[in-house]
Structures are given as C-alpha cells and as structure tokens.
Protein backbone atom coordinates (compact mmCIF):
# COMPACT_ATOMS: atom_id res chain seq x y z
CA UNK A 1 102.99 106.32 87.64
CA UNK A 2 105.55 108.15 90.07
CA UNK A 3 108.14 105.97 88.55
CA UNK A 4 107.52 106.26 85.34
CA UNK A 5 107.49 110.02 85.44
CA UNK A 6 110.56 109.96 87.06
CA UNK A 7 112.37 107.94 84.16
CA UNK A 8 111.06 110.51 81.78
CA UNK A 9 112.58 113.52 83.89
CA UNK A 10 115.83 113.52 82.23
CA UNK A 11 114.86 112.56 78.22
CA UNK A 12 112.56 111.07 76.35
CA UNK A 13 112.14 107.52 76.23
CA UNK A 14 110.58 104.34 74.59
CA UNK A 15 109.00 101.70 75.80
CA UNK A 16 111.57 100.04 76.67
CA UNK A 17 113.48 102.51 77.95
CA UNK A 18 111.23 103.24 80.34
CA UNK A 19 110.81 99.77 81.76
CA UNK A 20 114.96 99.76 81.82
CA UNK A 21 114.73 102.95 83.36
CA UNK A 22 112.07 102.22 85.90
CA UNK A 23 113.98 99.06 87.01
CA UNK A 24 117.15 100.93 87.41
CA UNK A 25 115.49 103.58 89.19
CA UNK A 26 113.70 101.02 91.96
CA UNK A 27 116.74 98.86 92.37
CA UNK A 28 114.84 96.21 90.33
CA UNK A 29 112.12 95.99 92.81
CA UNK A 30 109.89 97.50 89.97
CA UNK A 31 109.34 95.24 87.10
CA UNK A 32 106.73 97.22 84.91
CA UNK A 33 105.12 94.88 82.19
CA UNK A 34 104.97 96.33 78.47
CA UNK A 35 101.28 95.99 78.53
CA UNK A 36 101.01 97.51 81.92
CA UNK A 37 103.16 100.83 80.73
CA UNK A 38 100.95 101.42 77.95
CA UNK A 39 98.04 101.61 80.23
CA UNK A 40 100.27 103.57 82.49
CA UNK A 41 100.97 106.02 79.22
CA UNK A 42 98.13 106.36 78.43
CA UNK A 43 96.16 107.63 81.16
CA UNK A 44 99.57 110.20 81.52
CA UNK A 45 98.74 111.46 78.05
CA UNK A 46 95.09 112.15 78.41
CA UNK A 47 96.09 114.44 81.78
CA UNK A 48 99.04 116.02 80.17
CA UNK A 49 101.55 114.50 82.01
CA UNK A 50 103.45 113.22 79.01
CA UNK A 51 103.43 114.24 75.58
CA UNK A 52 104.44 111.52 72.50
CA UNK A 53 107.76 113.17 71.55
CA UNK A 54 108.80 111.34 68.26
CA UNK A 55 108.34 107.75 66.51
CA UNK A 56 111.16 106.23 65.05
CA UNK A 57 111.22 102.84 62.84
CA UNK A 58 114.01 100.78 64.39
CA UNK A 59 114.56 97.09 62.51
CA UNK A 60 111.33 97.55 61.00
CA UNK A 61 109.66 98.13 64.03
CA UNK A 62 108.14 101.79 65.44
CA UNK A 63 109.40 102.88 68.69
CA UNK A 64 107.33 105.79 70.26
CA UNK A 65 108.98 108.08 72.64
CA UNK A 66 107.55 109.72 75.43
CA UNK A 67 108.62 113.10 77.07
CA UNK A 68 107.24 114.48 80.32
CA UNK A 69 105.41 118.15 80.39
CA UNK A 70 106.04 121.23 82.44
CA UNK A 71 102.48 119.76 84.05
CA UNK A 72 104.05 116.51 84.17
CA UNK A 73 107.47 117.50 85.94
CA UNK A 74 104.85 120.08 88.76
CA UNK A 75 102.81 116.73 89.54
CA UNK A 76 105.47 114.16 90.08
CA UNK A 77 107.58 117.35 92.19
CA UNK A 78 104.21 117.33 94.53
CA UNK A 79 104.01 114.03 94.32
CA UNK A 80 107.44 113.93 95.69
CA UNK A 81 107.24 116.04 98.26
CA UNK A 82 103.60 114.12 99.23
CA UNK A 83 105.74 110.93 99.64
CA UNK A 84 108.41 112.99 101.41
CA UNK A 85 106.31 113.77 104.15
CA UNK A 86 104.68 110.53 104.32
CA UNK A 87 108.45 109.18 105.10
CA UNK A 88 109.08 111.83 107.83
CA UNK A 89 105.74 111.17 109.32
CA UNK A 90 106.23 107.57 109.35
CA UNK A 91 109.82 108.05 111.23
CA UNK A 92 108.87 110.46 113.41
CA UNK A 93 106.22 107.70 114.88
CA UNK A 94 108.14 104.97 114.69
CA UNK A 95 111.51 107.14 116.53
CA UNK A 96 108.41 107.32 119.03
CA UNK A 97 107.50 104.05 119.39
CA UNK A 98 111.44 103.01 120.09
CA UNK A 99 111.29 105.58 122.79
CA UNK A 100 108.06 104.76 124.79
CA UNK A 101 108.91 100.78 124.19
C-alpha cells in the first residue's frame, strides 16, 4: 500500500505503471503481482486514497489510471513519518546495543 501510494505521488498511473513504478521505487525488492495491485486498488478506492483518473483504450485494450487524493497524499505523509520514527527508534537501540556490547 505505502508503495503504491508513493508511485502515484507524482501522476497518475496504470497498472502497469504502477508495478514499474513500485519496482523502481524499492530497488526491485518489490515485485507487486497484477492481481495483487488490483486488490491493493481497490481497497485504496473504497477509503479515498485513490481516485480512477481516466481509461484509455491502448491496442484494443483499456488501461485505467489511478491518481492519489488530497486524503491519499495526508495518509501515506503519516504513514511516512510513522515509518520514520520506527527507523530512528530502531537505531537509536541498536547505537545502544554497540555501546553496552
């Protein structure tokens, strides 16, 4: 989810583009499955998070694209700063642990 609003922070996207996106963004440790983003889309739709921003018929097949929401870009900034913190916390106790060890 944090990922995929993150590919959406910029423009709107497809499918595909988010998957692209999403890899580019992880350093390819994220491989996000078609079927898996939908699901993922979804659930981001019914809270808001992302709105369907066009359709477009490319070689006879319809690409949706998604765009995130003013609600969309407030959760994945707390979200953000959530994981932030996490990361401080998490070196702050292991800077500990080097000292005491």
């Amino acid at each position: 989810m944090f990922l995929t609003l993150t590919a959406l922070v910029g423009e709107p996207r497809h499918g595909y583009g988010i998957v692209q996106e999403v890899e580019r963004l992880s350093g390819g440790r994220t491989q996000l499955k078609i079927g898996t983003l939908y699901g993922v889309l979804d659930r981001l739709a019914t809270e808001g998070l992302v709105v369907l921003d066009r359709e477009e018929a490319e070689n006879g097949r319809l690409r949706r694209y998604y765009r995130l929401t003013d609600d969309g870009a407030a959760a994945l900034e707390q979200e953000a700063a959530r994981l932030a913190e996490n990361v401080r916390t998490a070196t702050a106790r292991l800077r500990a642990r080097t000292v005491t060890s």
